[in-house]
Protein backbone atom coordinates (compact mmCIF):
# COMPACT_ATOMS: atom_id res chain seq x y z
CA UNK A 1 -118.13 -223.52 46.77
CA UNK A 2 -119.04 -220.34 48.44
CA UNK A 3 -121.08 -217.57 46.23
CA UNK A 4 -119.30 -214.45 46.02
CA UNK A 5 -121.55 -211.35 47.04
CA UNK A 6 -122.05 -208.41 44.78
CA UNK A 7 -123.67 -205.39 46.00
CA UNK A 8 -126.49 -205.67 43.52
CA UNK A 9 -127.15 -208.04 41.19
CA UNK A 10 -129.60 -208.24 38.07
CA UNK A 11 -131.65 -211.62 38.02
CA UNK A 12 -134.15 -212.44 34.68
CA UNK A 13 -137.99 -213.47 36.25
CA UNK A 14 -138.21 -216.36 33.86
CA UNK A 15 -135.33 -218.21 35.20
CA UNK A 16 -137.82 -218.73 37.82
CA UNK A 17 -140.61 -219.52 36.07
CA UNK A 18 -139.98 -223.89 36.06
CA UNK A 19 -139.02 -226.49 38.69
CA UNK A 20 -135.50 -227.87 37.16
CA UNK A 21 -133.85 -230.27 39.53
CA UNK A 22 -130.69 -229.35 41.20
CA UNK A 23 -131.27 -225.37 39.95
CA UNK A 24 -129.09 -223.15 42.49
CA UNK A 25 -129.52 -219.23 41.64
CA UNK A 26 -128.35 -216.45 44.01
CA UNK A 27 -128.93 -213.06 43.85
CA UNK A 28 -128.70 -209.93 45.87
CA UNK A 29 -131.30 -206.65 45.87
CA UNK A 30 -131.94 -203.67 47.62
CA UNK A 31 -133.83 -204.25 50.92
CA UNK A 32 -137.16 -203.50 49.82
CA UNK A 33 -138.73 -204.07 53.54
CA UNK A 34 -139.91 -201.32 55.82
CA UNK A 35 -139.42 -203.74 59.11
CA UNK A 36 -136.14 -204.26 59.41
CA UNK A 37 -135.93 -205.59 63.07
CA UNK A 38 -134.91 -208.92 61.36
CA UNK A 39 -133.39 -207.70 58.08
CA UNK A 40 -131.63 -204.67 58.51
CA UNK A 41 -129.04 -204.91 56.22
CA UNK A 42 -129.65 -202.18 52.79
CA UNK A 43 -129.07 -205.28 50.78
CA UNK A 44 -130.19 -208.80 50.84
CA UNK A 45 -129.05 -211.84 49.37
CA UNK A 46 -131.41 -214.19 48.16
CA UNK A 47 -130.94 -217.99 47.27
CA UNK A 48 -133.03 -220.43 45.13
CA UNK A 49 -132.59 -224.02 45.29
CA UNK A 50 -134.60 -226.45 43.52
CA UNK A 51 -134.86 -230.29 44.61
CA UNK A 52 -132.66 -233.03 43.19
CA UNK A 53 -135.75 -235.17 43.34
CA UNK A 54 -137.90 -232.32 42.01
CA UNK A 55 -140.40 -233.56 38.69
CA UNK A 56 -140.41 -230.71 36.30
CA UNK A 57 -143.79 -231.82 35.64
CA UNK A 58 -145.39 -231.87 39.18
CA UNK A 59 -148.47 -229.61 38.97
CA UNK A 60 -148.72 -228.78 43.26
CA UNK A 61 -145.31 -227.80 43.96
CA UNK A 62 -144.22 -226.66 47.58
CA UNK A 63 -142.54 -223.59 47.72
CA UNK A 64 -140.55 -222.58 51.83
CA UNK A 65 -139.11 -220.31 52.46
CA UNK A 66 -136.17 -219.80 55.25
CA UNK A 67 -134.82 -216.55 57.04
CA UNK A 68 -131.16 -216.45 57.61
CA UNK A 69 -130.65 -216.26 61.03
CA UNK A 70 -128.75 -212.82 62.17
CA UNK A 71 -125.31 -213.07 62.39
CA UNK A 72 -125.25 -216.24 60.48
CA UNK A 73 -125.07 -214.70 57.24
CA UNK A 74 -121.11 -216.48 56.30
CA UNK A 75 -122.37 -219.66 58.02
CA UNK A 76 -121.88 -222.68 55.41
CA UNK A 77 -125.26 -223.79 56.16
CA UNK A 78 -126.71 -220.51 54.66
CA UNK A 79 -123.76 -218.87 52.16
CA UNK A 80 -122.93 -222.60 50.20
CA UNK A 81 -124.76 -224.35 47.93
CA UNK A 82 -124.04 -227.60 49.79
CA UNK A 83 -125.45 -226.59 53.24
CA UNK A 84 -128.28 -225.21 50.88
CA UNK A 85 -128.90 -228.75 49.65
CA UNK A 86 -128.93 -230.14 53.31
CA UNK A 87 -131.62 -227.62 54.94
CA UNK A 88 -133.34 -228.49 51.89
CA UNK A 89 -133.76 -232.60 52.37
CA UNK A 90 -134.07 -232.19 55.98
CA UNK A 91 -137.49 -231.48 55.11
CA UNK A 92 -139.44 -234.19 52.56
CA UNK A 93 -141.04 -232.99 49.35
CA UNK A 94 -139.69 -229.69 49.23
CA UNK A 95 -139.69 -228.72 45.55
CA UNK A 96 -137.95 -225.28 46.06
CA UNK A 97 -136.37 -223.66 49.46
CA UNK A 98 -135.40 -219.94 49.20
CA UNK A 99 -133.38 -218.31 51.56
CA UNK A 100 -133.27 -214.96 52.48
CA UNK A 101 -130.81 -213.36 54.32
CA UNK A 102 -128.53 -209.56 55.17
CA UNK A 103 -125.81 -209.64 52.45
CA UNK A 104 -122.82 -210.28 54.30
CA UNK A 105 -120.01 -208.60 54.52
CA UNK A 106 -116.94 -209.06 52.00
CA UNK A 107 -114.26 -209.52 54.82
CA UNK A 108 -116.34 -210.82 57.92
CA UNK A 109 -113.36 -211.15 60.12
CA UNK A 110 -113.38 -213.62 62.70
CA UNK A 111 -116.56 -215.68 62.91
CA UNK A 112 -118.18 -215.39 66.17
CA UNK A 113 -122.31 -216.10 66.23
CA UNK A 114 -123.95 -215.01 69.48
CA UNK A 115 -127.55 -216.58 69.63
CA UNK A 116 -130.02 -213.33 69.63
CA UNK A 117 -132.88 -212.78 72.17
CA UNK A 118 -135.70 -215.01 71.14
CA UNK A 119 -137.81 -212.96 68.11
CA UNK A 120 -141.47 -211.38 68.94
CA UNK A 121 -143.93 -213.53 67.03
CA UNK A 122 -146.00 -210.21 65.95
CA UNK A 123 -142.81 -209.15 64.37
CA UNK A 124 -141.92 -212.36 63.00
CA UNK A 125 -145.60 -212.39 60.65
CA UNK A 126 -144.80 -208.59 60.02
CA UNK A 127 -141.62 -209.74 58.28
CA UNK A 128 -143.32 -212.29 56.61
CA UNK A 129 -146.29 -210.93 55.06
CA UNK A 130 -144.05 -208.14 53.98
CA UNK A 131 -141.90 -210.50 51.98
CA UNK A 132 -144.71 -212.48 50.54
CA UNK A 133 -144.79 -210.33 47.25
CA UNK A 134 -141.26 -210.76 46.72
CA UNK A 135 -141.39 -214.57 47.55
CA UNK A 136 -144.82 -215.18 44.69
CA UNK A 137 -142.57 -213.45 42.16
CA UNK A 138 -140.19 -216.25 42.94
CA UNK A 139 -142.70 -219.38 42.28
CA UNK A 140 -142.63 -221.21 39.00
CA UNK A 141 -146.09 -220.94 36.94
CA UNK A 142 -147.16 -224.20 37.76
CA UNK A 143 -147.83 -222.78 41.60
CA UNK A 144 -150.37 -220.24 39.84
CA UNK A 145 -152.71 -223.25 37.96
CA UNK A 146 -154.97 -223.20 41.40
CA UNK A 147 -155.07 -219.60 42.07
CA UNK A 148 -152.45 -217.57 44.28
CA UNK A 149 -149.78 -219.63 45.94
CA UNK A 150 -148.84 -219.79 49.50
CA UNK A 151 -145.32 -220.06 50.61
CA UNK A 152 -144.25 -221.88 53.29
CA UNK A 153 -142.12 -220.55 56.29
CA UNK A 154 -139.44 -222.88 57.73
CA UNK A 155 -137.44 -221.73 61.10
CA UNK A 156 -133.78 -222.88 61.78
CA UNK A 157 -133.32 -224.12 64.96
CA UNK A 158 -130.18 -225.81 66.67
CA UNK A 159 -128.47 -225.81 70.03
CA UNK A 160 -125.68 -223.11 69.47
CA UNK A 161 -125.73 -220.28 72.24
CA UNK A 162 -122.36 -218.98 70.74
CA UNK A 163 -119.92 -219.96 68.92
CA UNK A 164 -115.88 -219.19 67.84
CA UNK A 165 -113.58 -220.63 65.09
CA UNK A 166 -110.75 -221.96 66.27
CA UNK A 167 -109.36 -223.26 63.09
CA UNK A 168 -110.07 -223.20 59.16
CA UNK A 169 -108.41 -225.92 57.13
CA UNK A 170 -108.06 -227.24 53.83
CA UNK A 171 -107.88 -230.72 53.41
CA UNK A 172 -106.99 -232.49 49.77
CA UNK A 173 -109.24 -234.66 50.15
CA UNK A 174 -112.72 -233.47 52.51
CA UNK A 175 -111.64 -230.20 51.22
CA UNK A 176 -112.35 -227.08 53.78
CA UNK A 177 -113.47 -227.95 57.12
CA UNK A 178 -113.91 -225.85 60.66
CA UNK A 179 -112.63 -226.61 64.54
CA UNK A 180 -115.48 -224.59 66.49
CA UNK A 181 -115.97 -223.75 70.25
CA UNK A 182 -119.54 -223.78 71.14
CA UNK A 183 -121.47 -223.13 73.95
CA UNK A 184 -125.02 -224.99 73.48
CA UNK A 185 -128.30 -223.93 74.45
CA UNK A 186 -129.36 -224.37 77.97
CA UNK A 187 -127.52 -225.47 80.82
CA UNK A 188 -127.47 -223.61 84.25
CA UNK A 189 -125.60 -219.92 85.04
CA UNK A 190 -122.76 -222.39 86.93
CA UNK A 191 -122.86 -225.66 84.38
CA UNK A 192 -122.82 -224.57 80.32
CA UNK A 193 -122.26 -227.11 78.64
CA UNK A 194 -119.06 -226.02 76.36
CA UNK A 195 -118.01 -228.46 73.27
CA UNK A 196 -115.37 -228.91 70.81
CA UNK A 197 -116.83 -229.08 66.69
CA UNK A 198 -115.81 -230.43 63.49
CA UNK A 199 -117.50 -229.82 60.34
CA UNK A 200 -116.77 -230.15 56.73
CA UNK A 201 -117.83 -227.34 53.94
CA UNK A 202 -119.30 -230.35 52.01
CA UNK A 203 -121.94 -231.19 54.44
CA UNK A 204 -121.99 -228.10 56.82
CA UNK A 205 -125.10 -228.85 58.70
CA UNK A 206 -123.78 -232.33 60.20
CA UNK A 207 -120.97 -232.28 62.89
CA UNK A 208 -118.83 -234.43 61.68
CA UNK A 209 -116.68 -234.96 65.37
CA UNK A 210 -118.04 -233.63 68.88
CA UNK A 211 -115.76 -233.26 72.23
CA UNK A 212 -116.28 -232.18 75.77
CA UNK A 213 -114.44 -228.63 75.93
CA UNK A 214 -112.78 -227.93 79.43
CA UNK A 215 -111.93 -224.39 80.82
CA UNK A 216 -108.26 -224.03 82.28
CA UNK A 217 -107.89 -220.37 84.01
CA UNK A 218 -104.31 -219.60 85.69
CA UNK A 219 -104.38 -220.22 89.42
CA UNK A 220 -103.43 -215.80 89.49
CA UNK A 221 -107.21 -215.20 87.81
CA UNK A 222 -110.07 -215.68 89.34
CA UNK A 223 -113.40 -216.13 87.58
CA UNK A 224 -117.08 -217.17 87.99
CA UNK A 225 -117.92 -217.27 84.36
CA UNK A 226 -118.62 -220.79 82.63
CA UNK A 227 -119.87 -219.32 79.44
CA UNK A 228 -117.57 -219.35 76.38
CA UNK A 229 -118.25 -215.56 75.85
CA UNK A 230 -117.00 -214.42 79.38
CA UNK A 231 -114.10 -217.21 79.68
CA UNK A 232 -112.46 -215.77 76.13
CA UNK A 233 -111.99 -212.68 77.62
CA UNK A 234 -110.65 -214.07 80.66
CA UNK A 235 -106.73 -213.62 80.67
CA UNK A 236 -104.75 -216.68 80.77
CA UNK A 237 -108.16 -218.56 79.95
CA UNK A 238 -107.51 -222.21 77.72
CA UNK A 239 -109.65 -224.94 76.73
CA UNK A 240 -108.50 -228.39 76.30
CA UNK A 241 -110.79 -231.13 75.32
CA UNK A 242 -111.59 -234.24 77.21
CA UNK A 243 -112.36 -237.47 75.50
CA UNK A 244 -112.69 -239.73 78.53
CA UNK A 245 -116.44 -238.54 78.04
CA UNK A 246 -118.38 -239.25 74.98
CA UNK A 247 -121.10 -236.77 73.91
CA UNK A 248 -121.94 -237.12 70.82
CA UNK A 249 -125.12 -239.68 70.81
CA UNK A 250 -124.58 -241.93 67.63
CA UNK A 251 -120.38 -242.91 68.92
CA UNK A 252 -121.69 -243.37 72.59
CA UNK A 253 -124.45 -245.89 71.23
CA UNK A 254 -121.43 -247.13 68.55
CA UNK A 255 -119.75 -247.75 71.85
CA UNK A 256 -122.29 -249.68 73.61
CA UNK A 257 -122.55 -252.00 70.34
CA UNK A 258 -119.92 -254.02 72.75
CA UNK A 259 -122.22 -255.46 74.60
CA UNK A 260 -123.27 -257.54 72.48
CA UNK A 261 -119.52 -259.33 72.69
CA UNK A 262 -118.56 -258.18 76.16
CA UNK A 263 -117.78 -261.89 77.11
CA UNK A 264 -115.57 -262.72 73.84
CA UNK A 265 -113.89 -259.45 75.07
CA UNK A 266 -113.38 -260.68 78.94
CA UNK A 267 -112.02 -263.49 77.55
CA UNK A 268 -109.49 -261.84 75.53
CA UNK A 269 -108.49 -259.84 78.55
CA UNK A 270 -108.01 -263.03 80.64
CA UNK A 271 -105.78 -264.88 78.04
CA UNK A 272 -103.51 -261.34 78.71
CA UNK A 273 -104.13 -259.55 75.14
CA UNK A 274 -105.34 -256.90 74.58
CA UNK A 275 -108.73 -256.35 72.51
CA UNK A 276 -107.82 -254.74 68.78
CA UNK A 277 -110.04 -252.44 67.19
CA UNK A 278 -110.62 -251.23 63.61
CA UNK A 279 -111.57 -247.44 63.30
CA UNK A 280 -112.61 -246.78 59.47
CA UNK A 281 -112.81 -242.69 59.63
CA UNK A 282 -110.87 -240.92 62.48
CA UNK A 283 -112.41 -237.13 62.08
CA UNK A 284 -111.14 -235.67 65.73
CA UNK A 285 -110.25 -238.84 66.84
CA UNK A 286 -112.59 -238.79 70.01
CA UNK A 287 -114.45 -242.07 69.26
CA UNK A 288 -110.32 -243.97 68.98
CA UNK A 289 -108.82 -242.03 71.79
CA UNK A 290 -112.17 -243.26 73.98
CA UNK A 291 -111.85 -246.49 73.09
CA UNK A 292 -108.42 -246.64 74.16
CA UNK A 293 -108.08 -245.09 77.17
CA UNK A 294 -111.33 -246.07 78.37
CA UNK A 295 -112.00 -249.19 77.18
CA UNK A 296 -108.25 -250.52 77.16
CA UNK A 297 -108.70 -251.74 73.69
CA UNK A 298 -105.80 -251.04 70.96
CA UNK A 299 -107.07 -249.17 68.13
CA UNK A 300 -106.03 -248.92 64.46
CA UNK A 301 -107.55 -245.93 62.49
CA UNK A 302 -108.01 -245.30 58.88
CA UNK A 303 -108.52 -241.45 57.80
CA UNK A 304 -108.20 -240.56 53.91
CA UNK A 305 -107.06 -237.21 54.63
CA UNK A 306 -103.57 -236.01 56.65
CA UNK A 307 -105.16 -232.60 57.53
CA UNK A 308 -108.28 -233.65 59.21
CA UNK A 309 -105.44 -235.73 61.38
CA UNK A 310 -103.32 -232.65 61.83
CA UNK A 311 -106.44 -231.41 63.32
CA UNK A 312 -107.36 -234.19 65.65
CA UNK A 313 -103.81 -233.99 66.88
CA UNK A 314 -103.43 -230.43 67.56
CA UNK A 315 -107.52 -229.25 68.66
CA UNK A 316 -108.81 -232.75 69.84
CA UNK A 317 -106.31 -233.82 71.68
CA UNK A 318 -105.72 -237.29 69.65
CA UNK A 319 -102.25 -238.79 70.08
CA UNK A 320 -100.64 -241.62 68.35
CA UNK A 321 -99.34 -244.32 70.65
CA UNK A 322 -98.02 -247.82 70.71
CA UNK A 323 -101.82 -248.67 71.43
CA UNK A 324 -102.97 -246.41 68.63
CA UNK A 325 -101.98 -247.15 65.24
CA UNK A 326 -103.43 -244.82 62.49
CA UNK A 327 -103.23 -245.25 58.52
CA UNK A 328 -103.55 -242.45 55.84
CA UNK A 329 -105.43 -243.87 53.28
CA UNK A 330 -108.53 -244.35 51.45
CA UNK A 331 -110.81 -246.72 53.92
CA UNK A 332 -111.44 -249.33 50.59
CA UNK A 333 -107.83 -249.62 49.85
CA UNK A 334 -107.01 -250.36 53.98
CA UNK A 335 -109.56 -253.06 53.61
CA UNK A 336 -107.64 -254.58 50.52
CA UNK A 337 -104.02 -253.76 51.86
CA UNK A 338 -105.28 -255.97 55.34
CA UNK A 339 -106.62 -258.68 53.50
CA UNK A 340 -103.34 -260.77 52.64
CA UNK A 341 -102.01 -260.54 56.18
CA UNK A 342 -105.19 -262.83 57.10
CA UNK A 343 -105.78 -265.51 55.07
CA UNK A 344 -104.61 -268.26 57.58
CA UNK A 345 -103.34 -266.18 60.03
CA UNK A 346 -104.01 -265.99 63.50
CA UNK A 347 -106.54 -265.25 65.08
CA UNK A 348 -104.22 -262.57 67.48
CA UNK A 349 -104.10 -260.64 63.51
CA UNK A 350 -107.51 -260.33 63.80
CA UNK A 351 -109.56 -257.67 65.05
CA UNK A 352 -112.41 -257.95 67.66
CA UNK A 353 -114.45 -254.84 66.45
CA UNK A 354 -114.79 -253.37 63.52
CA UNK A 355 -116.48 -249.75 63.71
CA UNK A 356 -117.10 -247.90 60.68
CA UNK A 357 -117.76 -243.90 60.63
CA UNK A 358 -117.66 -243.16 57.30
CA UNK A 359 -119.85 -240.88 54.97
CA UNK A 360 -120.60 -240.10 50.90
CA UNK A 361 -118.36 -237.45 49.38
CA UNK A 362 -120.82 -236.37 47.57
CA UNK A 363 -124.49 -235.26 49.04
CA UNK A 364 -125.89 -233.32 46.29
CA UNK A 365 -128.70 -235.95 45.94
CA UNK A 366 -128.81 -235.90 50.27
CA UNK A 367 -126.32 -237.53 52.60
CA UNK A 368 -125.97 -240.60 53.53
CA UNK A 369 -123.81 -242.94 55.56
CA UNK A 370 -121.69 -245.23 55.08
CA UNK A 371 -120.80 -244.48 51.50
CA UNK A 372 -123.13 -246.20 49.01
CA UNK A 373 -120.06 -247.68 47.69
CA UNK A 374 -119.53 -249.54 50.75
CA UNK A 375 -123.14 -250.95 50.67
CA UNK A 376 -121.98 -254.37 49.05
CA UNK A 377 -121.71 -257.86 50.02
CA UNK A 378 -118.41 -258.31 48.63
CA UNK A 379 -116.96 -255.25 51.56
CA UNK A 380 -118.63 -257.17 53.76
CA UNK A 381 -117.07 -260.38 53.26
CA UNK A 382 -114.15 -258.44 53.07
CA UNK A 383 -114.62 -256.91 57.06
CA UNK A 384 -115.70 -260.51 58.09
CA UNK A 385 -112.37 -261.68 56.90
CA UNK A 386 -110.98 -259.47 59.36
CA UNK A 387 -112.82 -260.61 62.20
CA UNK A 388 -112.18 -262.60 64.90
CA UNK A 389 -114.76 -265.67 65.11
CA UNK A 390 -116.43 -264.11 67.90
CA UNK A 391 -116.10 -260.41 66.24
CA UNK A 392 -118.91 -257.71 65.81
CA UNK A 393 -119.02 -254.80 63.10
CA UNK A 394 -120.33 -251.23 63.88
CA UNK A 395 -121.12 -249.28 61.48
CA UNK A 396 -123.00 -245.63 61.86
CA UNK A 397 -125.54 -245.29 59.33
CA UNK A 398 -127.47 -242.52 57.48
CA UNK A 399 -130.21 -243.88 55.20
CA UNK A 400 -130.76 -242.23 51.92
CA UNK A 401 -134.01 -244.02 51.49
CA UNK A 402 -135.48 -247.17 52.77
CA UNK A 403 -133.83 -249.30 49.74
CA UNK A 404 -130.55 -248.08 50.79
CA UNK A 405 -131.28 -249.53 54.30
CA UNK A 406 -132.75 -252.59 53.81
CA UNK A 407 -129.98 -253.68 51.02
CA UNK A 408 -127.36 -253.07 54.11
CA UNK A 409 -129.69 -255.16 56.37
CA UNK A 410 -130.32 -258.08 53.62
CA UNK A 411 -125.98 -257.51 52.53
CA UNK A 412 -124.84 -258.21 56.45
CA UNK A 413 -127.53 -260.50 56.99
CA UNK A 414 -126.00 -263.41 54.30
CA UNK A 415 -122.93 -262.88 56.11
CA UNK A 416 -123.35 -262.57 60.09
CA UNK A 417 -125.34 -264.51 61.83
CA UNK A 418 -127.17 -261.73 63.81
CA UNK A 419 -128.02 -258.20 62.97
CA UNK A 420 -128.94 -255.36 64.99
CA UNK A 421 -130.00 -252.29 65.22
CA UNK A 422 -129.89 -249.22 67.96
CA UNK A 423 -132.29 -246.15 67.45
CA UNK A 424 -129.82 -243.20 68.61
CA UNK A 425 -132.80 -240.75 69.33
CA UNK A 426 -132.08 -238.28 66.79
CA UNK A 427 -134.24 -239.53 63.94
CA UNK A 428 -131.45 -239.54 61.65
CA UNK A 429 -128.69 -242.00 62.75
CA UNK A 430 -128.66 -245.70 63.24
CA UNK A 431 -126.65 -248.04 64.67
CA UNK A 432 -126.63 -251.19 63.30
CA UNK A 433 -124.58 -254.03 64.72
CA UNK A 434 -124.08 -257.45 63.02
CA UNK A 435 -121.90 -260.12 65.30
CA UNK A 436 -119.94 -263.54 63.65
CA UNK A 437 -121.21 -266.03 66.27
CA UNK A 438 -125.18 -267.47 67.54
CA UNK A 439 -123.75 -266.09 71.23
CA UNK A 440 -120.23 -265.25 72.63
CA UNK A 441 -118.10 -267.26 74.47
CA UNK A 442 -118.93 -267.00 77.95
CA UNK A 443 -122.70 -265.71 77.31
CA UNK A 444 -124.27 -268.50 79.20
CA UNK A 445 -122.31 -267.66 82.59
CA UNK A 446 -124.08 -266.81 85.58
CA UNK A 447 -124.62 -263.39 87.04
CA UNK A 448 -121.64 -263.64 89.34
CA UNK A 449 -119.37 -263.89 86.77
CA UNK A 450 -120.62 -260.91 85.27
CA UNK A 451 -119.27 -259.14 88.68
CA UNK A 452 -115.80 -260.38 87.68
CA UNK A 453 -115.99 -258.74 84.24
CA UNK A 454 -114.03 -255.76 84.02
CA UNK A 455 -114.52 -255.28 80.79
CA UNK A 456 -118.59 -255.13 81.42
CA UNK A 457 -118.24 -252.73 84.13
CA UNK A 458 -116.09 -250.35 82.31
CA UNK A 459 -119.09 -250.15 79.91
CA UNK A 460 -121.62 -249.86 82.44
CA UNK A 461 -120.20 -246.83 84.17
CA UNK A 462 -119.27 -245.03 80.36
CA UNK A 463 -122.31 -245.68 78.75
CA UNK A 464 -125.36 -246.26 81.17
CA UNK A 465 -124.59 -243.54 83.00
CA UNK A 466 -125.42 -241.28 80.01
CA UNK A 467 -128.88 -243.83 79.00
CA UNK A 468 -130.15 -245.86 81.28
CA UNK A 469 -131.40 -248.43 78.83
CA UNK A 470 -129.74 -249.44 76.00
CA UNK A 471 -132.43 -251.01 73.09
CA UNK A 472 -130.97 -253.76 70.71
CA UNK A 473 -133.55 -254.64 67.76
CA UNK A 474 -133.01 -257.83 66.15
CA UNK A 475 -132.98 -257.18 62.12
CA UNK A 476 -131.82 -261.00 61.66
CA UNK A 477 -131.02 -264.44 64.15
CA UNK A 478 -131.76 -264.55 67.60
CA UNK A 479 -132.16 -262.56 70.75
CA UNK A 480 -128.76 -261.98 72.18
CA UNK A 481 -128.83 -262.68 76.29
CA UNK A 482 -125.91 -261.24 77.79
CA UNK A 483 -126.85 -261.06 81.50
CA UNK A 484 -126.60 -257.29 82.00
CA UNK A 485 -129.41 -255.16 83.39
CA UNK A 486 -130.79 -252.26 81.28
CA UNK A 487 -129.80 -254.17 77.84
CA UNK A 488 -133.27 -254.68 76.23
CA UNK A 489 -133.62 -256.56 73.22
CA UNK A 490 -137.30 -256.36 71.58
C-alpha cells in the first residue's frame, strides 16, 4: 500500500527508541539541510523500517541509511512499504534501513525518471554529515550502550538510464503492477539497449518479465536517435517488442535447461510431434512465446491472474495460438485439474518440460521463489506424473535461506534421478534442473549425429550466442554427457 504524503507530519521520539520487527513508520519534516544539491525539496519524507528478522534484544544493532534517488521519489521501491522491505533484505543483518527522500508531489503526473549526472563525492559526504544528527535521533537506545552510533550509508544502484510508464494495472489477484520502457545504462550513442518491464507493487524491486523493445519510425521521418528520450518525441515513433531474443538472464539459462534432454527432444521431432511444454506463471509471456516460435515446441501456460494476461497480450506481444494454449488459474489447482487426464494415458498427454516461474505472494519476511508452498514432495510427484519418461523440470528459484534450498534439492532428489543446478550470474537466481531418466534416448550417439539435430542447433545459436559456456552442477546422480561443446558439467 502506498503512504499518503502530508505536508508535515508530527512523529513521537520514543517510537524510535526499540528494534520491533516488521515496524514501518513514515513521516515527513521541514528540510532542515543547508545543501540542498541532493535534497532540495522544503519538505522531506522520511521512512523507518525495522527487520522481520530483527531481535528486540540484540545489543549492536546496524542502523543504514538510504537517499532516495532524485526523481524517484513515487518509485515503489522508495514510496511502499513492500519495496521498503526488499532494499532492506538485499542487504544481510540490517536491523533498521531509513530512507530519506524530497516529499513527492500529490499528483506526479506521468512517471518519467531520467538518470541524473553522476553526484560529486565532496557533495555526497556534505549531505551526509549534515544529516547525521537527524539520523542518531532516529537510533533505538540500545545503539547508544557503546558510546555514539554510526550510521551506515547505502547507495541505490541499477541499470535504468530513463524510464516511461506505459501502463498501470490492477490485477485481482498480483494486485497493481507496471508495463515500463527503459533505456539501460550504457550502450553506445548508435546501439542503447531499449527494453520492455514488468513489475508488480508487491515486490517492486524485481522485474518480474523483461523484453527486447524495438523502435519503428514512419518511412516520412527521419531520425538518428536510439535513445528512448529522443525517439518519444519523434513523430510517428512506436515500439514493439521482440521475443525471438531472450534477455533476461535467469529464462535464457531456464532455456538452456534443454540440453540436458535435447536427444529425447530430437527424437520427438523425428517420430513427427511436436515437443509440449508446461509454463507454470506466464507474466509477459516472453519466456512461452520464445519457446514457441523459437524452439518449435507447443506450450501450455498457467497464469492466476486475467490482467497480467491482458497485459502480455496487448504490451508484450503474446498471442494465443493453436500451439499456445494458456489456462487462468491458480498454478496448484492446474496441477490437480491435469492429474486425472494421466493416469494411464499416453505418453503423447504428457509433457516433455515442465518450467516453473512462479514466486511467494507474500515477501514481507523476503522473497523467495517458487512459492514455499510448492516446496513439497507431494507437488513434485505430482509434476513427475506429468512427465514424459524422458522429461526434465525447470524451475527458477529464489532461496529464502539455505534450508529452503536444500529441502528443494533433497524433495526432487527422492523423485528424479538427476538434479542440477545453473548459477545465472546474478547472485540471486538459480536454476535448478532435475531430469526422469540416468541419460536420454539418443545420448550415447556420436558427434555426427549431433550435426543432424535440429533441435540442438536451434539451441546453440539462441543460447550460446548470448554465453559461451553453459555450467551444469550435479546436486544428485551422474554427470550428464550430451556431446555438445561449451556444456560443462563440474
Amino acid at each position: 500500500m502506498t503512504t499518503p504524503f502530508q505536508p508535515v507530519t508530527v512523529i513521537e521520539p520514543w517510537k524510535f527508541e526499540a528494534i520491533i520487527p516488521s515496524q514501518f513508520i513514515t513521516f515527513t519534516m521541514l528540510n532542515p539541510l543547508n545543501h540542498r544539491r541532493f535534497l532540495p525539496a522544503l519538505v522531506l519524507r522520511l521512512a523507518v523500517l525495522d527487520s522481520p528478522t530483527a531481535k528486540a534484544d540484540d545489543d549492536s544493532p546496524i542502523i543504514v541509511a538510504m537517499i532516495v534517488p532524485k526523481n524517484r521519489e513515487t518509485d515503489w521501491n522508495f514510496c511502499t512499504k513492500s519495496g521498503h522491505i526488499q532494499l532492506l533484505l538485499r542487504s544481510h543483518h540490517i536491523s533498521r534501513l531509513i530512507l530519506i527522500g524530497n516529499n513527492p508531489p500529490r499528483n506526479p503526473g506521468l512517471a518519467i525518471y531520467k538518470r541524473p549526472p553522476t553526484a560529486d563525492t565532496l557533495e555526497e559526504q556534505r549531505l551526509v554529515n549534515e544529516l547525521k544528527p537527524l539520523l542518531m535521533s532516529l537510533h533505538p537506545k540500545m545503539s547508544f550502550n557503546r558510546g555514539l552510533p554510526e550510521t551506515l550509508f547505502l547507495t541505490y544502484k541499477d541499470d535504468v538510464a530513463y524510464r516511461v510508464t506505459v501502463a498501470k494495472v490492477k490485477g485481482h489477484v498480483v494486485g497493481e503492477f507496471l508495463v515500463e520502457d527503459v533505456e539501460l545504462v550504457g550502450g553506445s550513442d548508435r546501439n542503447k539497449e531499449l527494453r520492455r518491464r514488468l513489475r508488480f507493487k508487491r515486490m517492486p524491486t524485481l522485474i518480474q518479465s523483461q523484453a527486447l523493445l524495438v523502435p519503428l519510425i514512419d518511412n516520412n521521418e527521419a531520425t538518428t536517435q536510439t535513445d528512448l528520450e529522443s525517439l518519444m518525441k519523434t513523430e510517428g515513433a512506436k515500439f514493439e517488442v521482440d521475443t525471438r531474443v531472450l534477455v533476461q538472464q535467469y529464462v535464457i539459462h531456464m532455456v538452456a535447461g534443454l540440453f540436458l534432454i535435447v536427444s529425447h527432444l530430437k527424437e520427438r521431432y523425428e517420430q513427427g510431434l511436436f515437443p509440449r511444454a508446461l509454463c507454470l506463471g506466464i507474466d509477459g509471456g516472453v519466456l512461452l512465446s520464445f519457446l514457441n516460435t523459437q524452439m518449435g515446441l507447443h506450450v501450455t501456460g498457467v497464469e492466476s491472474d486475467v490482467s497480467v494476461l491482458i497485459a502480455a497480450t496487448e504490451h508484450f506481444g503474446f498471442n494465443k495460438s493453436l500451439a499456445i494454449r494458456v489456462i487462468v488459474a491458480d498454478a496448484m489447482e492446474a496441477i490437480q485439474n491435469f492429474l486425472p487426464l494421466n493416469p494411464g494415458g499416453k505418453m503423447d498427454d504428457k509433457f516433455d518440460v515442465i518450467m516453473v516461474d512462479l514466486d511467494s505472494s507474500d515477501a514481507k519476511n523476503g522473497f523467495c521463489a517458487p512459492p514455499p508452498e510448492f516446496v513439497k514432495k507431494s507437488v513434485f510427484e505430482d509434476l513427475r506424473s506429468l512427465l514424459d519418461d524422458h522429461g526434465a523440470l525447470i524451475i527458477n528459484v529464489v532461496p529464502l535461506n539455505e534450508l529452503f534450498f536444500t529441502t528443494l534439492v533433497k524433495e526432487l532428489g527422492e523423485i528424479f534421478h538427476n538434479v542440477y543446478k545453473i548459477d545465472t550470474g546474478n547472485q540471486e537466481n538459480f536454476v535448478v534442473i532435475a531430469i526422469l531418466s540416468p541419460s536420454s534416448p539418443g545420448d550415447d550417439d556420436d558427434d555426427d549425429d549431433d550435426d543432424n539435430n535440429i533441435f540442438l542447433e536451434r539451441l546453440k545459436s539462441t543460447i550460446l550466442g548470448i554465453y559461451p559456456f553453459i555450467t551444469f552442477h550435479p546436486l544428485k546422480g551422474d554427470v550428464h554427457d550430451i556431446n555438445t561443446p561449451n556444456i560443462i558439467f563440474l
